[in-house]
Protein backbone atom coordinates (compact mmCIF):
# COMPACT_ATOMS: atom_id res chain seq x y z
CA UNK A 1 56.64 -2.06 -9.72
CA UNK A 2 53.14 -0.96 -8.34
CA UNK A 3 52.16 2.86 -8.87
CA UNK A 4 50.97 3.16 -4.90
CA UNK A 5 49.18 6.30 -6.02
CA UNK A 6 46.85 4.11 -8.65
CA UNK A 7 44.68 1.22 -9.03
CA UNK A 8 43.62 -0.89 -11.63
CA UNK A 9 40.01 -1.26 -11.44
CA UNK A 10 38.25 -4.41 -13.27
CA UNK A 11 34.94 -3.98 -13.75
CA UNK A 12 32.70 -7.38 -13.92
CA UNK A 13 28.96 -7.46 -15.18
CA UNK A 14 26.96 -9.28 -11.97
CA UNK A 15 24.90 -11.24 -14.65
CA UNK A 16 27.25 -12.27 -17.16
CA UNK A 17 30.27 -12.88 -14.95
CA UNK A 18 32.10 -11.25 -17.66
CA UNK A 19 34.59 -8.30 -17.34
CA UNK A 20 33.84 -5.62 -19.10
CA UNK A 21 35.99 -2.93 -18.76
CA UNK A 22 39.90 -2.07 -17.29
CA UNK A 23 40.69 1.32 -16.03
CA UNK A 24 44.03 2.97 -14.29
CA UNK A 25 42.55 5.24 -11.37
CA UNK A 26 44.11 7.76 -9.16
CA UNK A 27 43.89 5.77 -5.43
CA UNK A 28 42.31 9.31 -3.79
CA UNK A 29 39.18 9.21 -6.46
CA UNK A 30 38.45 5.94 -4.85
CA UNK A 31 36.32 5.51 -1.77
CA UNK A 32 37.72 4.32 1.33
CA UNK A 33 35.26 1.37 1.08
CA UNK A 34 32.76 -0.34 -0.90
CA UNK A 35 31.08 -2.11 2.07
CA UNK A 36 28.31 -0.01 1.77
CA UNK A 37 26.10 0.27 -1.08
CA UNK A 38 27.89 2.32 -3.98
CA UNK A 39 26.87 3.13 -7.22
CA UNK A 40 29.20 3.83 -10.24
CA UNK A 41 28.89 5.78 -13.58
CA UNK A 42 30.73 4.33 -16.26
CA UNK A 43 30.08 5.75 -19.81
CA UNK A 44 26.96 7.66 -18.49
CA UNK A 45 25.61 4.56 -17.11
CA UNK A 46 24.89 3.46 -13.33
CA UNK A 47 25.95 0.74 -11.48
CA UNK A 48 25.43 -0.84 -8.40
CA UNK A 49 28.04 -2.28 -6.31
CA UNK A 50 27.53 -5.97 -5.43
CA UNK A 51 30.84 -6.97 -4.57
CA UNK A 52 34.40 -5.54 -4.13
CA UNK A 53 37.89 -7.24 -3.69
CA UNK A 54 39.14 -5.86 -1.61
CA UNK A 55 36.89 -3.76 -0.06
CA UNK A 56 38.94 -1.33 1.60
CA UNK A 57 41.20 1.44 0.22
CA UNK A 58 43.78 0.30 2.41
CA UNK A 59 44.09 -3.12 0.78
CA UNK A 60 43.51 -2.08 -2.71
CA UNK A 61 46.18 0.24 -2.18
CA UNK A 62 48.52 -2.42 -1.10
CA UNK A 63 47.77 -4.31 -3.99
CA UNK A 64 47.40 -1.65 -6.54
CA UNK A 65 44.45 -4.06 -7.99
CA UNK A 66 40.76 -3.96 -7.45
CA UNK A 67 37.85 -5.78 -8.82
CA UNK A 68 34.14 -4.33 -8.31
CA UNK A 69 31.17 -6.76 -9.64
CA UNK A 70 28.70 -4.74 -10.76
CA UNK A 71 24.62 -4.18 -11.21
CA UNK A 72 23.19 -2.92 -14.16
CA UNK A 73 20.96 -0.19 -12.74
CA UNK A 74 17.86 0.30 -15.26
CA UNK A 75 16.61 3.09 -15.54
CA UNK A 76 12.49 3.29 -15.73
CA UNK A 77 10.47 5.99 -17.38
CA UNK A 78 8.18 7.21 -15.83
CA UNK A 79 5.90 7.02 -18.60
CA UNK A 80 6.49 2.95 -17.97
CA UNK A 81 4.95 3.18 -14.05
CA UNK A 82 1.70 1.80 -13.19
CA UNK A 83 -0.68 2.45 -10.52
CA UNK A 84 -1.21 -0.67 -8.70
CA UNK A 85 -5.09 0.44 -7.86
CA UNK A 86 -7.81 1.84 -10.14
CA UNK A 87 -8.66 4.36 -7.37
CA UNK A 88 -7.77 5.70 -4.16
CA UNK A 89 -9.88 8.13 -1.54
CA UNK A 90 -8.71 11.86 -1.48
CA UNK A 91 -9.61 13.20 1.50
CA UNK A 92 -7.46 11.49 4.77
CA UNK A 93 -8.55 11.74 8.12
CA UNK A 94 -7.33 13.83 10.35
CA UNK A 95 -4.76 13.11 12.58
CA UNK A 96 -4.12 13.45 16.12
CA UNK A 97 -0.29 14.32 16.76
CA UNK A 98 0.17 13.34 20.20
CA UNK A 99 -1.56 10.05 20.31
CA UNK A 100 0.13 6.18 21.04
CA UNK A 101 0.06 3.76 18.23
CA UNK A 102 -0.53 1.02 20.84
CA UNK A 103 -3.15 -1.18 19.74
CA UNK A 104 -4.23 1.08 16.96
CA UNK A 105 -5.76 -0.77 13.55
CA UNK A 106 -2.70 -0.64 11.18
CA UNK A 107 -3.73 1.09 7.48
CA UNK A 108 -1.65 2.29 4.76
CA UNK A 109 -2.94 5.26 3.36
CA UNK A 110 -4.74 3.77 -0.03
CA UNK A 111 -6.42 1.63 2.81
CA UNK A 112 -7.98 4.29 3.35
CA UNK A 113 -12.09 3.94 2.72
CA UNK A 114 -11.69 0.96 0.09
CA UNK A 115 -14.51 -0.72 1.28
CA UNK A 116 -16.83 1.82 2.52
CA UNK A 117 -20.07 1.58 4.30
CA UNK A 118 -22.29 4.74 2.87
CA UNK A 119 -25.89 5.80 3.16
CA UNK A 120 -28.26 4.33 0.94
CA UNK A 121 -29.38 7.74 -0.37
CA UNK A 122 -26.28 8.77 -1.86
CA UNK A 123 -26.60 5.54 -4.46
CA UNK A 124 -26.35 8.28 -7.19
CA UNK A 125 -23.28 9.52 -6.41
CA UNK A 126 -21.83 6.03 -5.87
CA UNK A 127 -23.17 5.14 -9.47
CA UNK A 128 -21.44 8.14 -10.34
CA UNK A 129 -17.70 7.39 -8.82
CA UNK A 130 -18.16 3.61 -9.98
CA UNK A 131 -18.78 5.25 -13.64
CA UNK A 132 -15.32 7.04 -13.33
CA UNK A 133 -13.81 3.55 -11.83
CA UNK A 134 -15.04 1.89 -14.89
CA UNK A 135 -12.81 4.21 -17.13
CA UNK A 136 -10.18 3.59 -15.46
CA UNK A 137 -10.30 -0.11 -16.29
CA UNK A 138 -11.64 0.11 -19.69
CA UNK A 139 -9.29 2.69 -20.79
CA UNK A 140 -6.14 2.82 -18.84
CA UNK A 141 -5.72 -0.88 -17.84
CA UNK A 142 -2.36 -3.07 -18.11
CA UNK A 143 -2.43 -6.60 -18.80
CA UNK A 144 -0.17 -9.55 -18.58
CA UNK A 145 0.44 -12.50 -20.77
CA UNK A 146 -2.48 -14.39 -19.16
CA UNK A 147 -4.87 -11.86 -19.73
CA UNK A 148 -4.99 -10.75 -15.77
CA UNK A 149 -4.86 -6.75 -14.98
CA UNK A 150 -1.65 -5.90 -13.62
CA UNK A 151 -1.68 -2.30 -13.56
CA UNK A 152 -2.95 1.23 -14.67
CA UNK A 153 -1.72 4.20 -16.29
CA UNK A 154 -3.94 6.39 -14.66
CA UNK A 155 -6.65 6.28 -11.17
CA UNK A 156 -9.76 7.72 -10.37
CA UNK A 157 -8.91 9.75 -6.99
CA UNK A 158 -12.43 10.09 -5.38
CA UNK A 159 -13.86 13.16 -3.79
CA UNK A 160 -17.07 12.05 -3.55
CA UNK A 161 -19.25 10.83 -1.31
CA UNK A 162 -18.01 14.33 1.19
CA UNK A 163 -21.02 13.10 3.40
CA UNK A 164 -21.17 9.07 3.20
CA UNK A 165 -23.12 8.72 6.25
CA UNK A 166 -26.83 10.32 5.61
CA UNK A 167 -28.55 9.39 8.68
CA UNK A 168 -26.55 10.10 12.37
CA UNK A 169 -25.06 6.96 14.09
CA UNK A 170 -23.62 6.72 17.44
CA UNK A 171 -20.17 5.18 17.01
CA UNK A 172 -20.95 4.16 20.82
CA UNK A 173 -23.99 2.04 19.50
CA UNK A 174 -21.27 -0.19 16.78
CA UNK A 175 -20.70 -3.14 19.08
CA UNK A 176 -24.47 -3.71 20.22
CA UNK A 177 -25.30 -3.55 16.89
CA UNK A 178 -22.20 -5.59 15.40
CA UNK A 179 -23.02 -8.13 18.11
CA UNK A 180 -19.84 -10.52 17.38
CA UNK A 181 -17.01 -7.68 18.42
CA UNK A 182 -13.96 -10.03 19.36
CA UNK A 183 -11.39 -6.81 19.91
CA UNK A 184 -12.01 -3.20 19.91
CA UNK A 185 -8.98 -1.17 19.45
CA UNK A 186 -8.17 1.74 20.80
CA UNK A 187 -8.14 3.68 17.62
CA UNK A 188 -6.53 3.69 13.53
CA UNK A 189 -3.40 4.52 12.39
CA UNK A 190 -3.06 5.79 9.11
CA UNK A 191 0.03 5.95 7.18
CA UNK A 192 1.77 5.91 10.33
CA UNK A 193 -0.47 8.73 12.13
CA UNK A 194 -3.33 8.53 14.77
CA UNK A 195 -6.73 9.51 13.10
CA UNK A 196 -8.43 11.67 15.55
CA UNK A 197 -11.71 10.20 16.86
CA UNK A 198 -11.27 6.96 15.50
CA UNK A 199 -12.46 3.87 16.16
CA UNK A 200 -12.21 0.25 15.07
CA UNK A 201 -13.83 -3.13 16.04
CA UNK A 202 -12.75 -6.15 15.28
CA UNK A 203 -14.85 -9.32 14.05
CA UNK A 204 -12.48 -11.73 13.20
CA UNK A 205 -12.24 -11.83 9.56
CA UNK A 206 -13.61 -8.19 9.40
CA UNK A 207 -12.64 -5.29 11.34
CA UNK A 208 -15.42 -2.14 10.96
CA UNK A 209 -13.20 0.98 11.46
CA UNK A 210 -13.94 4.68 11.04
CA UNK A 211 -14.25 8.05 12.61
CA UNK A 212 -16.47 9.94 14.57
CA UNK A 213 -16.88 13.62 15.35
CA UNK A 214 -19.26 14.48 18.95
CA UNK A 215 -19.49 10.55 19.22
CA UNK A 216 -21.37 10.74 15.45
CA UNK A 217 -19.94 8.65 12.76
CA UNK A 218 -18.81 10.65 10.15
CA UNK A 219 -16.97 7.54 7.67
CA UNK A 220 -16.62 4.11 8.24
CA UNK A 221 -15.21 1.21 6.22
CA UNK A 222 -14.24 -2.50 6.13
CA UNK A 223 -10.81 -4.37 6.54
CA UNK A 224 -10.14 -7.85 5.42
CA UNK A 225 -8.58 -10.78 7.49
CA UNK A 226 -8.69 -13.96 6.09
CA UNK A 227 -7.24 -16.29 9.21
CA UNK A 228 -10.40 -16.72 10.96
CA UNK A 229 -12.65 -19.91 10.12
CA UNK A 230 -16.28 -20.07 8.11
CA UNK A 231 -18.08 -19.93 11.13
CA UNK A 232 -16.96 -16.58 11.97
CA UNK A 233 -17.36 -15.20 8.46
CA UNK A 234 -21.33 -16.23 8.98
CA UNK A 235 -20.60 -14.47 12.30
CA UNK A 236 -19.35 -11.30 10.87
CA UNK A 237 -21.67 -10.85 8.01
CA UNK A 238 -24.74 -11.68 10.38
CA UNK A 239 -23.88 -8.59 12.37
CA UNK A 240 -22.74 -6.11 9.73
CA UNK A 241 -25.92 -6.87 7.82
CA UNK A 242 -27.71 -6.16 11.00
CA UNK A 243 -25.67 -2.75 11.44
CA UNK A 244 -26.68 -2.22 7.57
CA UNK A 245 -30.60 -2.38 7.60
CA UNK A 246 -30.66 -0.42 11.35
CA UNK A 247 -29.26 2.55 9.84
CA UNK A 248 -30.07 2.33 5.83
CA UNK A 249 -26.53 1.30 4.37
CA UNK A 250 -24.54 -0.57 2.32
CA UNK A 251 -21.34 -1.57 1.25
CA UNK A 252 -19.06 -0.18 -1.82
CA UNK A 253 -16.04 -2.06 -2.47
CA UNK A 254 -14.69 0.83 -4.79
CA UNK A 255 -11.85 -0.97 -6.24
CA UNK A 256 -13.77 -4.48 -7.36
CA UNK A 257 -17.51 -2.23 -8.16
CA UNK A 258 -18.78 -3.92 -6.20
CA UNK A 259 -22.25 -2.50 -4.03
CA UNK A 260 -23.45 -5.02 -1.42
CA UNK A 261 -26.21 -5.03 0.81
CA UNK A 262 -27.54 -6.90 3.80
CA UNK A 263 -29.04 -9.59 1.74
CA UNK A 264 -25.86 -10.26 0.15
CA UNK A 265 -22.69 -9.66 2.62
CA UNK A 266 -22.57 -13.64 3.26
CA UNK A 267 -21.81 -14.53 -0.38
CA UNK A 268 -19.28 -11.25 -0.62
CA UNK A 269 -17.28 -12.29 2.21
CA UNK A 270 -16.92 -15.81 1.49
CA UNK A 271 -16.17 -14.81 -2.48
CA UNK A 272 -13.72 -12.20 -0.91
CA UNK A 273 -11.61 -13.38 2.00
C-alpha cells in the first residue's frame, strides 16, 4: 500500500538516460511543481530540472512515484573565465535620465569607443594604449585547437586618451562634412541609457556617433554595419576621410591595433565589414 505522506523519487542523468539514484522522500519537502525551472542538490552536487513526471505534487502524491530527469550543472572557476575582448574604454558617457530611446543608436557598453576617431596629436598616447593592448595578446591570450584567439585572461581597460579630440569641432558641422548621411538619429543609447548630448549619423555601413558638450565634440567613434552594398562603403569612407583631413584625425580600432587614416579608410572598411 502507498505511504501518501512519501514519494519515491528516481533520479535520471539527462545525458546518459540512465538512473542514477532512488530515494524515499517526505511528500511536504517536495515542491508543489517542477514546471518551473528547479535545481536539486544531491550529494553536494547541482542539478537542473529538465523534466518531471508528474509535475505536480498533487499527482505525485496520488501515485506515491516521481521521476525528475536531471542536468548536470558544472560548476566553472572563475580562474577558467575569459574576457571575450583585449580591452574595453573606462570612462562611459554620461547619461541623461529622462530621455526616449526612440530612434536612439543601440550600443552595449564595451561598444563603447572601440573604434575611435582621435586627434592626430595625441599619436603618442595612442602608441602608448596600443603598447598595453599588445600585452594583453602576447601574454594573456587563449587559443583554440586551430590556432585562432578565443579569449583572455586579463584586458587592458583604457583611460587614456581623457581629451581625444585636440582641435574643436562643431558636432552641427558632421553631416556637411560626412556628405553621404542616410539617417541621423536622434541620439545613443548606451547599455540601455541615453548619453547626454549625443549624436549619431548614419552612412550605411558606418554610423559616426559621439557626444558633444556646448555643440563641441568631445568623443566620437565608428559602428559597423555590414548590409549595405560596395558602393556605399566607397560612399562612407569618401566622406569620413574627408571629415578626417578637415579637422586632423584618424581612426584607432583599439581592439584589432589598428590606426587608419584618410589615405587608407577604403581598404579598412572593405577588409573590415
Amino acid at each position: 500500500m502507498t505511504d501518501p505522506d512519501t514519494v519515491l523519487v528516481e533520479f535520471v542523468d539527462a545525458a546518459s538516460g540512465e538512473v542514477f539514484a532512488r530515494t524515499q522522500l517526505p511528500a511536504d519537502q517536495l515542491p508543489a511543481t517542477f514546471a518551473p525551472a528547479t535545481t536539486v542538490d544531491i550529494a553536494g552536487e547541482a542539478w537542473a530540472v529538465a523534466s518531471a513526471e508528474p509535475s505536480t505534487a498533487a499527482e505525485f502524491r496520488a501515485t506515491g512515484r516521481l521521476v525528475l530527469v536531471l542536468h548536470r550543472i558544472e560548476r566553472v572557476s572563475p580562474r577558467d573565465l575569459l574576457f571575450s575582448l583585449p580591452t574595453i574604454c573606462d570612462e562611459l558617457p554620461a547619461v541623461d535620465p529622462q530621455a526616449s530611446r526612440e530612434d536612439c543608436l543601440l550600443l552595449r557598453e564595451d561598444d563603447w569607443r572601440q573604434i575611435e576617431l582621435v586627434s592626430t596629436s595625441v599619436d603618442h598616447v595612442v602608441r602608448a594604449e596600443l603598447a598595453a593592448i599588445q600585452r594583453v595578446f602576447d601574454d594573456e591570450s587563449v587559443t583554440g585547437s586551430t590556432g585562432d584567439v578565443v579569449g583572455f585572461r586579463n584586458i587592458h581597460v583604457r583611460t587614456q586618451p581623457t581629451a581625444p579630440l585636440a582641435r574643436a569641432l562643431p558636432a552641427a558641422a558632421l553631416p556637411r562634412v560626412l556628405r553621404t548621411v542616410r539617417h541621423t538619429y536622434r541620439a545613443v543609447a548606451v547599455g540601455g541609457a541615453v548619453a547626454a548630448g549625443s549624436f549619431a549619423f548614419g552612412l550605411g555601413p558606418v554610423t559616426v556617433y559621439g557626444v558633444s558638450v556646448v555643440g563641441e565634440v568631445t568623443a566620437m567613434g565608428l559602428v559597423m554595419d555590414a548590409r549595405d552594398g560596395e558602393a556605399a562603403v566607397d560612399e562612407a569612407a569618401a566622406g569620413l576621410a574627408d571629415l578626417l583631413r578637415a579637422y586632423d584625425l584618424m581612426i584607432v580600432d583599439w581592439c584589432h591595433r589598428a590606426v587608419v587614416g584618410p589615405e587608407s579608410i577604403a581598404r579598412y572598411l572593405n577588409a573590415t565589414l
